[in-house]
Protein backbone atom coordinates (compact mmCIF):
# COMPACT_ATOMS: atom_id res chain seq x y z
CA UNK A 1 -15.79 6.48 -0.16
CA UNK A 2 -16.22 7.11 3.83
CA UNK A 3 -20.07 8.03 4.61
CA UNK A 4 -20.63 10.63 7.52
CA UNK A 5 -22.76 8.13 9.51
CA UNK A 6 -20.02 5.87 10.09
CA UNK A 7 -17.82 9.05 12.01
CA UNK A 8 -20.36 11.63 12.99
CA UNK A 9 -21.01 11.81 16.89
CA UNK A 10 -18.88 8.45 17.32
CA UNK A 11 -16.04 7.43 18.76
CA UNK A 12 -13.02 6.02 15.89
CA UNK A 13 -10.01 4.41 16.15
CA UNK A 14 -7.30 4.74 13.37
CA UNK A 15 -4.78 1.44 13.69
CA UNK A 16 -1.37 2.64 11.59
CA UNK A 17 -2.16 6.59 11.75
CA UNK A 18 1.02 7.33 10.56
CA UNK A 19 1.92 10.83 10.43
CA UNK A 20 -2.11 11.87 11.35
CA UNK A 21 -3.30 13.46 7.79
CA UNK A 22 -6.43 11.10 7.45
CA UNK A 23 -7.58 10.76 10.96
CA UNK A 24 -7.43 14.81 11.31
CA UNK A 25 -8.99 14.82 7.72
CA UNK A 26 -11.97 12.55 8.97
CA UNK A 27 -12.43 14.58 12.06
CA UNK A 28 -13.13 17.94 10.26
CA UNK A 29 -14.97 16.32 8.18
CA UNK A 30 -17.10 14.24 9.75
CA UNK A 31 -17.27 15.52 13.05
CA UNK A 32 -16.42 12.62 15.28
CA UNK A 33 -16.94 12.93 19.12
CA UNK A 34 -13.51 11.74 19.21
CA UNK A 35 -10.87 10.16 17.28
CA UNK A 36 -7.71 8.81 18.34
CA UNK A 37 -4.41 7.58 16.12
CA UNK A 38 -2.23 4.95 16.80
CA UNK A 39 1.13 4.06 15.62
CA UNK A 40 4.02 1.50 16.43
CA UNK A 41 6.39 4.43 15.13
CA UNK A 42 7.33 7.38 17.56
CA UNK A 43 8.54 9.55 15.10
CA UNK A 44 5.11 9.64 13.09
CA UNK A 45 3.47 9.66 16.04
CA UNK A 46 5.28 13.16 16.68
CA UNK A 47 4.57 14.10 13.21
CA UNK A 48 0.76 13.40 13.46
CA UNK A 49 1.46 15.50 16.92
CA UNK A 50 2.88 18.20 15.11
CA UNK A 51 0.63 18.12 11.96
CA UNK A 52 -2.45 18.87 14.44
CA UNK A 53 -0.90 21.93 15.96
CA UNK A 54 -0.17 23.24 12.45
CA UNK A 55 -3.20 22.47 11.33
CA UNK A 56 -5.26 24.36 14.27
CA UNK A 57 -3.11 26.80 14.21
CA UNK A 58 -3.23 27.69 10.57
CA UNK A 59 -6.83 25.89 9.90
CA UNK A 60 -5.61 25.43 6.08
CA UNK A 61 -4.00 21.79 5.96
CA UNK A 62 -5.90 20.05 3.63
CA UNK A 63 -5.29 16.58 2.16
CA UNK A 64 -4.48 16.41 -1.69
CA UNK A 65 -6.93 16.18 -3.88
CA UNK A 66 -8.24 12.52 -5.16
CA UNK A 67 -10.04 13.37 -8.15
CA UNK A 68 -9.37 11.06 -10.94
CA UNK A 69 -7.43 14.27 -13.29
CA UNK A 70 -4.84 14.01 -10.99
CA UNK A 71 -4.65 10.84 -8.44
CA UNK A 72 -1.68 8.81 -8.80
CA UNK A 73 -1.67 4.63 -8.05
CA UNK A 74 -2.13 5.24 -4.13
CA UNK A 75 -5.31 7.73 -4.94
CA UNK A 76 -2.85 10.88 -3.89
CA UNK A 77 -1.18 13.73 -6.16
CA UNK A 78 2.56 13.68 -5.83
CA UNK A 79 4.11 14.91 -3.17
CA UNK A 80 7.94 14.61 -3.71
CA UNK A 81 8.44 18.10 -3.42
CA UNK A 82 6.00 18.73 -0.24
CA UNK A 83 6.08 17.65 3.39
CA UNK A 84 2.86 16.75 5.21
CA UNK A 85 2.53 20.25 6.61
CA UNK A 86 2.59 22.15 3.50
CA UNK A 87 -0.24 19.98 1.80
CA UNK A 88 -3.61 21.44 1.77
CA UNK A 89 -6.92 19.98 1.46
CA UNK A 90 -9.06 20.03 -1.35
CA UNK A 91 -11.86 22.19 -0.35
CA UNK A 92 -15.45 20.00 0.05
CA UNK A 93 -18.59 20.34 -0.95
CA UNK A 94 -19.32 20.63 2.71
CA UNK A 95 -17.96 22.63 5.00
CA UNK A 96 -15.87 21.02 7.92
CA UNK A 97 -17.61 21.15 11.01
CA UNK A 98 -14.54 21.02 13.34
CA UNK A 99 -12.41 24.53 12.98
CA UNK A 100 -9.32 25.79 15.21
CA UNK A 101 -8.74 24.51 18.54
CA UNK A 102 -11.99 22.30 18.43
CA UNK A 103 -9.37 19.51 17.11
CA UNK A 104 -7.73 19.15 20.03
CA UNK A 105 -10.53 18.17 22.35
CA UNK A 106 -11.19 15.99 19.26
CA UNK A 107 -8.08 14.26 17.82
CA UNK A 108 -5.39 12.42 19.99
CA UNK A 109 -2.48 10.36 18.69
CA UNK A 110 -0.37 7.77 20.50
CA UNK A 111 2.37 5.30 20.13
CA UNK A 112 1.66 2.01 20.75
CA UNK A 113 1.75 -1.53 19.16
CA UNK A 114 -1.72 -2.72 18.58
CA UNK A 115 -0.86 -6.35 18.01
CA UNK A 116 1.05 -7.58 20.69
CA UNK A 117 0.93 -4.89 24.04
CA UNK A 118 -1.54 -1.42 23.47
CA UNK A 119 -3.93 -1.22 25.64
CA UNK A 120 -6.83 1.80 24.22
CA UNK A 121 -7.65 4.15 26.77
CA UNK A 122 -11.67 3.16 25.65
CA UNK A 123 -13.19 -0.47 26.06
CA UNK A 124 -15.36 -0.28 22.49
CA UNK A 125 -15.50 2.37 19.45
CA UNK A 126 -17.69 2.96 16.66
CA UNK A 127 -15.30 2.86 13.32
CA UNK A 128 -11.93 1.22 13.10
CA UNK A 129 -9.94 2.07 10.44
CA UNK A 130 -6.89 -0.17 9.32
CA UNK A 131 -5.45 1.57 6.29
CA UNK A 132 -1.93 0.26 4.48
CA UNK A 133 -1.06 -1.48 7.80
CA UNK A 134 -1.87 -5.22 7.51
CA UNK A 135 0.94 -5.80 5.44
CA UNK A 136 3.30 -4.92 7.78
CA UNK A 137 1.46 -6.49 10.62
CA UNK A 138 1.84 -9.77 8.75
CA UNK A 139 5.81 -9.70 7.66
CA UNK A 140 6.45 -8.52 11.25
CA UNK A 141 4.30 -11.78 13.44
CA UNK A 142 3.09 -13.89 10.57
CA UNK A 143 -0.35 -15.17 10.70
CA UNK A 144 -0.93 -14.98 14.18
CA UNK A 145 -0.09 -11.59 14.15
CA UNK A 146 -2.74 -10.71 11.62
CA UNK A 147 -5.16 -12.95 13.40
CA UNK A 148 -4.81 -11.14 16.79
CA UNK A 149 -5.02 -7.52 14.76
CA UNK A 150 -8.53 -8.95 13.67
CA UNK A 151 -9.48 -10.14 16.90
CA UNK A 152 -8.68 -7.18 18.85
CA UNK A 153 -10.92 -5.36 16.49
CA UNK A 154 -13.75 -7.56 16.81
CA UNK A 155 -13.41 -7.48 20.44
CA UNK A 156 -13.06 -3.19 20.24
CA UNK A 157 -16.07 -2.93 18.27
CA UNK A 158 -19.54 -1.93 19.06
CA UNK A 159 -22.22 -4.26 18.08
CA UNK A 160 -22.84 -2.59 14.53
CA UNK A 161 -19.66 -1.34 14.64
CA UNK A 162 -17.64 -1.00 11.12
CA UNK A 163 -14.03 -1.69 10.43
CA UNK A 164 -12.31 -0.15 7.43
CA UNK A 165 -9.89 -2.20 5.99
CA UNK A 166 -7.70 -1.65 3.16
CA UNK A 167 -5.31 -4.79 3.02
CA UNK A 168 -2.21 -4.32 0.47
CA UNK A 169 -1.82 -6.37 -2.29
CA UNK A 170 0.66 -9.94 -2.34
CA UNK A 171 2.97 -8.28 -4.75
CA UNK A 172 3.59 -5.83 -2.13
CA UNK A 173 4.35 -8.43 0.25
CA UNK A 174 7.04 -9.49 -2.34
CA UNK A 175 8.52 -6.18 -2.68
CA UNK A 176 9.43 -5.77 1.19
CA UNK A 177 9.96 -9.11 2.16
CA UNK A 178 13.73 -8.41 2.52
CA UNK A 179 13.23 -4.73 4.65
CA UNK A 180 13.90 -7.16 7.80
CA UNK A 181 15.28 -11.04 8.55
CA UNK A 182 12.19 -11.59 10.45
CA UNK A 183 9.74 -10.03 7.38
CA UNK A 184 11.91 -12.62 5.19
CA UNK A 185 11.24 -15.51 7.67
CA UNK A 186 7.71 -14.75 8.20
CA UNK A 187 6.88 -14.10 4.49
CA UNK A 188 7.55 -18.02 3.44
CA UNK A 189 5.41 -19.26 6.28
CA UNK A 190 2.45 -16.82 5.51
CA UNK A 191 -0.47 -19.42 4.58
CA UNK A 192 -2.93 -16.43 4.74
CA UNK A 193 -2.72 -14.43 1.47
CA UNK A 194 -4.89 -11.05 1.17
CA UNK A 195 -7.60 -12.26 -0.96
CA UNK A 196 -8.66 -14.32 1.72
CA UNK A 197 -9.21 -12.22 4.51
CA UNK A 198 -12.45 -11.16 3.86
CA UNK A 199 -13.20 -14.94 4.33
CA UNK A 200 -11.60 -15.01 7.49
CA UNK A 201 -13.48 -11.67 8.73
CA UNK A 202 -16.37 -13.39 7.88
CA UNK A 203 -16.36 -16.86 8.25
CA UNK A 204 -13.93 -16.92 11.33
CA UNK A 205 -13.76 -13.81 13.27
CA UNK A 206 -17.54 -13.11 12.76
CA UNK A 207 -18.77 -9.89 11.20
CA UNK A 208 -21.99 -10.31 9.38
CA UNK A 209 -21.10 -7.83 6.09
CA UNK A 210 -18.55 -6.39 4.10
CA UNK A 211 -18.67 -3.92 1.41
CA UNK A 212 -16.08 -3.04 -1.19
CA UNK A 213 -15.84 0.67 -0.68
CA UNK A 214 -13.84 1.15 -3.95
CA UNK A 215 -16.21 0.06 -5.85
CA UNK A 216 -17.80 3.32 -5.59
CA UNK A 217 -14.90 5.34 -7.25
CA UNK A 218 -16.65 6.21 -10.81
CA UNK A 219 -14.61 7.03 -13.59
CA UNK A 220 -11.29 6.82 -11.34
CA UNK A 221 -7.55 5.40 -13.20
CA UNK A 222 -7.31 2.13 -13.55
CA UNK A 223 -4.27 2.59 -11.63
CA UNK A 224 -6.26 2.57 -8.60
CA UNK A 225 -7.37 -0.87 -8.24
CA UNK A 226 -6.44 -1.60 -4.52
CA UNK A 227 -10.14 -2.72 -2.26
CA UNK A 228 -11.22 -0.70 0.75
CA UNK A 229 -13.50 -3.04 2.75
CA UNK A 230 -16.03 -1.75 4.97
CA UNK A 231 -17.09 -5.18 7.61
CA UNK A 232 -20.06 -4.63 9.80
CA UNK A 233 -19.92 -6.39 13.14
């Protein structure tokens, strides 16, 4: 769903990197001049860290395949049985352009919290991607929270800029509302539901476009039904 233009040459930011296998994905890929990960969690953070040096070292992590034969509800094959490091990617069509210990000068992770006190070590990037994070963002400082997340993008953004976003669903809002007092607090005073925040991108913050990315999956599971948004600034 990602297109090359959006990465290749450019500089990318990936807000809630977790444990690092889709930002290192997108730089092999895609060849971004540089690429860095961010995380409120230190332990993924060490894990996206530690993923890298496997991955240069062995130059055969690959991400699951996402073909519609075998993608579960989240677009990934199982991986009960696996941990990040023994995955490996689905070979392309095209060849990745980054190889060994080119990743390094390429991909960088940190540990920081985006919404309230991370400072990025560069004033503006290219793409910002926002994947499975808004959720949390929300249950953890409410509105405001996901306000400032938006903001902070806007402001990060180069003029023609795009931000991937792939907001979860309300009925996963529902499901972890209880993980923490303050999610359980902040969930009955959230007057900003998902559907609408392509309204607020919009109308509010002040990109000019948005395109739903999934819309391009052809002949994927129904299972699959969660957006990707692509906003142009």
């Amino acid at each position: 769903m990602l297109n090359r233009e959006w990465f290749e040459g450019k500089k990318c930011l990936d807000i809630g990197c977790n444990s690092g296998l889709i930002t290192i994905a997108i730089a092999k890929k895609f060849c971004c001049q540089s690429i860095l990960g961010v995380d409120i969690d230190g332990d993924r953070i060490e894990d996206a860290r530690w993923t890298l040096r496997k991955v240069v070292k062995t130059n055969a992590i690959k991400l699951p395949s996402m073909t519609p034969k075998s993608a579960d509800v989240n677009g990934l094959q199982n991986q009960t049985t696996k941990s990040p490091t023994e995955m490996t990617l689905e070979k392309s069509i095209d060849t990745p352009c980054l190889q060994g210990e080119d990743l390094f000068d390429i991909v960088s992770f940190q540990k920081g919290n985006f919404v309230q006190n991370w400072r990025p070590p560069e004033d503006n990037y290219d793409t910002i991607l926002c994947l499975s994070v808004t959720k949390w963002i929300h249950l953890n400082w409410g509105d405001e929270g996901l306000i400032t997340l938006f903001w902070k993008v806007w402001k990060l953004l180069q003029p023609g800029g795009v931000f991937v976003l792939e907001p979860q669903p309300w009925s996963s809002y529902q499901n972890n509302r209880l993980v923490s007092e303050t999610a359980a607090a902040n969930y009955k005073t959230i007057q900003i539901p998902p559907q609408d925040f392509q309204d607020i991108l919009l109308d509010k913050i002040g990109f000019r476009k948005v395109e739903n990315l999934t819309s391009r999956l052809s002949g994927s599971k129904s299972g699959f039904n969660r957006p990707i948004l692509a906003f142009w600034k």
